[in-house]
C-alpha atoms as a PDB file:
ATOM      1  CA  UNK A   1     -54.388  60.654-102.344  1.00  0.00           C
ATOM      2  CA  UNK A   2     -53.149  59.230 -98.778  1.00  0.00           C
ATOM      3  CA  UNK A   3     -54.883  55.834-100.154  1.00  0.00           C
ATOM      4  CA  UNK A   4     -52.672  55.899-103.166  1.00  0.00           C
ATOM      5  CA  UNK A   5     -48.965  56.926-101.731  1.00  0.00           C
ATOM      6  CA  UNK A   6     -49.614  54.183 -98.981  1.00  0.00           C
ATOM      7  CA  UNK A   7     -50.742  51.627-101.734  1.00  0.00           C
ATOM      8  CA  UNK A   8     -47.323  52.765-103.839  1.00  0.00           C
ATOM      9  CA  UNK A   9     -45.035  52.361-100.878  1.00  0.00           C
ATOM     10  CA  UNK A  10     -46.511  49.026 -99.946  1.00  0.00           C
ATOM     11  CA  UNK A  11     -45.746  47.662-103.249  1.00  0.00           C
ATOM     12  CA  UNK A  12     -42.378  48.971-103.933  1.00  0.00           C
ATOM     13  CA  UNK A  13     -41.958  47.375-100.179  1.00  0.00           C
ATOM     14  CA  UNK A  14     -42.848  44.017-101.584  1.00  0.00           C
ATOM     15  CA  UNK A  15     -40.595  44.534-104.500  1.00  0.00           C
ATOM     16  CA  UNK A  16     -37.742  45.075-102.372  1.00  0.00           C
ATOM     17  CA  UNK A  17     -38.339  42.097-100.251  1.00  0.00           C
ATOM     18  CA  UNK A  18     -38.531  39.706-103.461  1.00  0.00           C
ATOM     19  CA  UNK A  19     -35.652  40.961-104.811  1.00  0.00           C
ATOM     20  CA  UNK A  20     -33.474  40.967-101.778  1.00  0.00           C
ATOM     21  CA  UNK A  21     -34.394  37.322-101.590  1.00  0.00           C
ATOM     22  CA  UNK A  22     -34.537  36.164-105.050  1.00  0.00           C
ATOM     23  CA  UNK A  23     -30.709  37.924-105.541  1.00  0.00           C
ATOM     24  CA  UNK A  24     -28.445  35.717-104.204  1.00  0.00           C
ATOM     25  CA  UNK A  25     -29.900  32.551-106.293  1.00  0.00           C
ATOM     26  CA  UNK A  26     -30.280  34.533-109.642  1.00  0.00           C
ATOM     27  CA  UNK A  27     -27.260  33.263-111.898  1.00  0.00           C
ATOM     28  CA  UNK A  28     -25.880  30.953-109.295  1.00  0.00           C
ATOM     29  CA  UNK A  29     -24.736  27.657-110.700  1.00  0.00           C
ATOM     30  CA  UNK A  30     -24.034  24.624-108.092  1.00  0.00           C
ATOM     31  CA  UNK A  31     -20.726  23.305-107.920  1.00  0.00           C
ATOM     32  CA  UNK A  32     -21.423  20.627-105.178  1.00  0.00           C
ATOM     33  CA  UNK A  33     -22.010  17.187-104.965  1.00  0.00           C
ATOM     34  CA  UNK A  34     -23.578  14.971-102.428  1.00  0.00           C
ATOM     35  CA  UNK A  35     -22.320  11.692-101.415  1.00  0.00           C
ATOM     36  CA  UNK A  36     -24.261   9.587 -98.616  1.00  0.00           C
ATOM     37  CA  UNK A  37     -25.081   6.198 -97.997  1.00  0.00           C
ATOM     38  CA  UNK A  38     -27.765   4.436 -99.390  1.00  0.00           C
ATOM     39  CA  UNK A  39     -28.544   1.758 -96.953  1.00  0.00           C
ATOM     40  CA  UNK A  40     -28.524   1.587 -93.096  1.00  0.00           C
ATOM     41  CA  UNK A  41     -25.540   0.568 -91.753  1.00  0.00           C
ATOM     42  CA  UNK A  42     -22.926   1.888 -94.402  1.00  0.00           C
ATOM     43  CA  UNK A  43     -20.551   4.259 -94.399  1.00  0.00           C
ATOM     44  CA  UNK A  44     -19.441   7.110 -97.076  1.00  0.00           C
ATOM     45  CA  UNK A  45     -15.981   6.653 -97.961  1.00  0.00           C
ATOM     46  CA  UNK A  46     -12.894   8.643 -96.709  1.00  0.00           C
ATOM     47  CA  UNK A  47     -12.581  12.511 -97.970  1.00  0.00           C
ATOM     48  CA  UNK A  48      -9.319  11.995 -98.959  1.00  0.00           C
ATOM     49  CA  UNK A  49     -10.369   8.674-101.080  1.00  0.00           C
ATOM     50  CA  UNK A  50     -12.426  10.886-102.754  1.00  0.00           C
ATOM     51  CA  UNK A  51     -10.251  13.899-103.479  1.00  0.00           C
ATOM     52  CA  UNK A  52      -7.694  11.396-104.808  1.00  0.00           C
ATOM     53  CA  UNK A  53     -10.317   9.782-107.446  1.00  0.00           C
ATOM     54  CA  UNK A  54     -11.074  12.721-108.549  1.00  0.00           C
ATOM     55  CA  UNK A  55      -7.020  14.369-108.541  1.00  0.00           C
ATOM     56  CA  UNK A  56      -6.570  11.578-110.787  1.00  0.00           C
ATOM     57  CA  UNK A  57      -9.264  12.351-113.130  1.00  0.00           C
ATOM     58  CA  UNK A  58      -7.836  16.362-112.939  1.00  0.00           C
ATOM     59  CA  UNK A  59     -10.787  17.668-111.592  1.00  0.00           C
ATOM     60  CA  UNK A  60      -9.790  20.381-109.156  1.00  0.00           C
ATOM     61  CA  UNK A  61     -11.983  20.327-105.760  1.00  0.00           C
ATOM     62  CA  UNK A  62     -12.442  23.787-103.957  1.00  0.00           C
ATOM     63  CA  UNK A  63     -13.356  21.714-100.769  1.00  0.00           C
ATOM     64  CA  UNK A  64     -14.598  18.335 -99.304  1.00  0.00           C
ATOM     65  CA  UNK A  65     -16.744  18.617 -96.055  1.00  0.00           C
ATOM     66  CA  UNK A  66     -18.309  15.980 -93.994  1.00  0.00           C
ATOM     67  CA  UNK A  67     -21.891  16.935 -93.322  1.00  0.00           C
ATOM     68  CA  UNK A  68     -24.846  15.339 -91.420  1.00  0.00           C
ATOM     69  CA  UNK A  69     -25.947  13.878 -94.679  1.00  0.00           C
ATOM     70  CA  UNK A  70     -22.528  12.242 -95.620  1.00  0.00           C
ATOM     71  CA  UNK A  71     -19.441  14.391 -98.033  1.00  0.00           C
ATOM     72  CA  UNK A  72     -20.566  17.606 -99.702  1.00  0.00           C
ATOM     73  CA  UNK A  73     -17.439  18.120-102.437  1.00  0.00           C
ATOM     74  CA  UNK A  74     -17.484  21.678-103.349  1.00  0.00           C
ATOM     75  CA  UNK A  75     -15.794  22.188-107.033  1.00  0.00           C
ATOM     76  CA  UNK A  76     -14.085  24.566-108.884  1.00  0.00           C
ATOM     77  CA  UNK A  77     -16.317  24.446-111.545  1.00  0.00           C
ATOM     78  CA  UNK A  78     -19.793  24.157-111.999  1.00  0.00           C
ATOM     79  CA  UNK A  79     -18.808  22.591-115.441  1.00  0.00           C
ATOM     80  CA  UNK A  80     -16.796  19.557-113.730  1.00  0.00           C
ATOM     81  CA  UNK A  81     -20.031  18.472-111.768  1.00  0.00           C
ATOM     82  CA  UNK A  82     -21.124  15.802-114.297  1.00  0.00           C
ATOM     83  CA  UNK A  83     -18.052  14.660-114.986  1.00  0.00           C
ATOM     84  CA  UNK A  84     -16.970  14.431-111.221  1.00  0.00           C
ATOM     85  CA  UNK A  85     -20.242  12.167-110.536  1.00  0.00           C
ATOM     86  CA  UNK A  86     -19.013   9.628-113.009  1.00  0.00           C
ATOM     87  CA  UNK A  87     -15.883   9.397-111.921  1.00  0.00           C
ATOM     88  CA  UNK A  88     -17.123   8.900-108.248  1.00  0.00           C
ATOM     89  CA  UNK A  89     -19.931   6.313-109.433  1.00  0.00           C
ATOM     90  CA  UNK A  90     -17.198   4.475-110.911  1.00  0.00           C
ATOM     91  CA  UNK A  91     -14.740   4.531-108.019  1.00  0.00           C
ATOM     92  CA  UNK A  92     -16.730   4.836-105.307  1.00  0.00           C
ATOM     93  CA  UNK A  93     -18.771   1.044-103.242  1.00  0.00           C
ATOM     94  CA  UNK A  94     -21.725   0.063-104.484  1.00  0.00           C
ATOM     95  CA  UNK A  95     -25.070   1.348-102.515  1.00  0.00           C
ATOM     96  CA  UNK A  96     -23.286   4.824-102.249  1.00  0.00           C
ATOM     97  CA  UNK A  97     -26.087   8.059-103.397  1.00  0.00           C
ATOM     98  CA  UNK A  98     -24.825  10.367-105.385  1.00  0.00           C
ATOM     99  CA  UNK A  99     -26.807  13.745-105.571  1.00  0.00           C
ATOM    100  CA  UNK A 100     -26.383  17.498-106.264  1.00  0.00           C
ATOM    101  CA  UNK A 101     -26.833  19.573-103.435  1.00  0.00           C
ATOM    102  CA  UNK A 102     -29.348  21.675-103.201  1.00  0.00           C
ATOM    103  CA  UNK A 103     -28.964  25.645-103.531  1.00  0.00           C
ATOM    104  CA  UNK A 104     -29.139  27.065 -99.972  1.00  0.00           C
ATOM    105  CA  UNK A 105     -29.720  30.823-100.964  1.00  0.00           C
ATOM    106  CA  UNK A 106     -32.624  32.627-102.296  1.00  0.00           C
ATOM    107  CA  UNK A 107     -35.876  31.272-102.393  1.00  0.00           C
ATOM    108  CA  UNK A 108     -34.956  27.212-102.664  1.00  0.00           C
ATOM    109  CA  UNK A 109     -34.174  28.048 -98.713  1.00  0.00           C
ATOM    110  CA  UNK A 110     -37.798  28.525 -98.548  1.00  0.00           C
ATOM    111  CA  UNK A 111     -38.997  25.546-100.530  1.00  0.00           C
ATOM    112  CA  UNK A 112     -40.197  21.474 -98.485  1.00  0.00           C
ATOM    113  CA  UNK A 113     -36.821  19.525 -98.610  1.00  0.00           C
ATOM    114  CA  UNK A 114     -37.248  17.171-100.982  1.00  0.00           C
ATOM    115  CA  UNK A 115     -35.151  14.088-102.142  1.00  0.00           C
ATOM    116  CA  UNK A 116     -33.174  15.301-105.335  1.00  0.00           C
ATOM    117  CA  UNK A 117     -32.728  13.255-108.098  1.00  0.00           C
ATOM    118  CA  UNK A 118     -29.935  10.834-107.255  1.00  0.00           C
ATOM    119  CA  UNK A 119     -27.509   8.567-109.190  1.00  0.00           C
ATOM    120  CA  UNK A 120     -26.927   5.435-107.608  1.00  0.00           C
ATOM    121  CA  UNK A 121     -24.561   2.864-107.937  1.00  0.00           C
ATOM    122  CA  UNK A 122     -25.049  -0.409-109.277  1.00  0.00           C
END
């Protein structure tokens, strides 16, 4: 009977844990972009450049931060994403990457880092 109770707790334990982590990326749709450069040597364009090509397109951007990686553009919508990266590829110098960022919650923060797929210019 002790067997059992311990067995029963140690499972709902586990159950606990995977949802706790699994939570936070169920339903979550990404709203971010990645912009870096694609060669050694060049640089990602200005944030405001890039808010303004894509204010002129009417695609509202909840934020624009300059990462390690190059621009992460956060936006309103996770709807506005594809549309966003062909305004971009079309604006933007040739040679620049053009990714979605990965999820950073639930279990993807667990996963290798691999490269995403990526649209580049031509």
């Amino acid at each position: 009977m002790r067997g059992t109770a311990a067995l029963w707790l140690t499972a709902a334990f586990t159950l606990i844990c995977l949802f706790v982590i699994l939570l936070p990326s169920s339903g979550k749709q990404d709203n971010d972009l990645q912009i870096r450069a694609g060669a050694a040597g060049q640089t990602v364009p200005d944030g405001f450049y890039v808010y303004q090509k894509l204010h002129e397109k009417n695609i509202p951007v909840h934020d624009i931060t300059l990462t390690e990686q190059g621009l992460r553009i956060h936006l309103e919508k996770p709807q506005q994403r594809d549309v966003a990266r062909r305004v971009l590829l079309a604006s933007l110098p040739k040679g620049i990457i053009i990714t979605s960022s990965p999820a950073s919650t639930g279990f993807n923060r667990f996963l290798p880092k691999t490269p995403p797929a990526s649209a580049h210019l031509r």
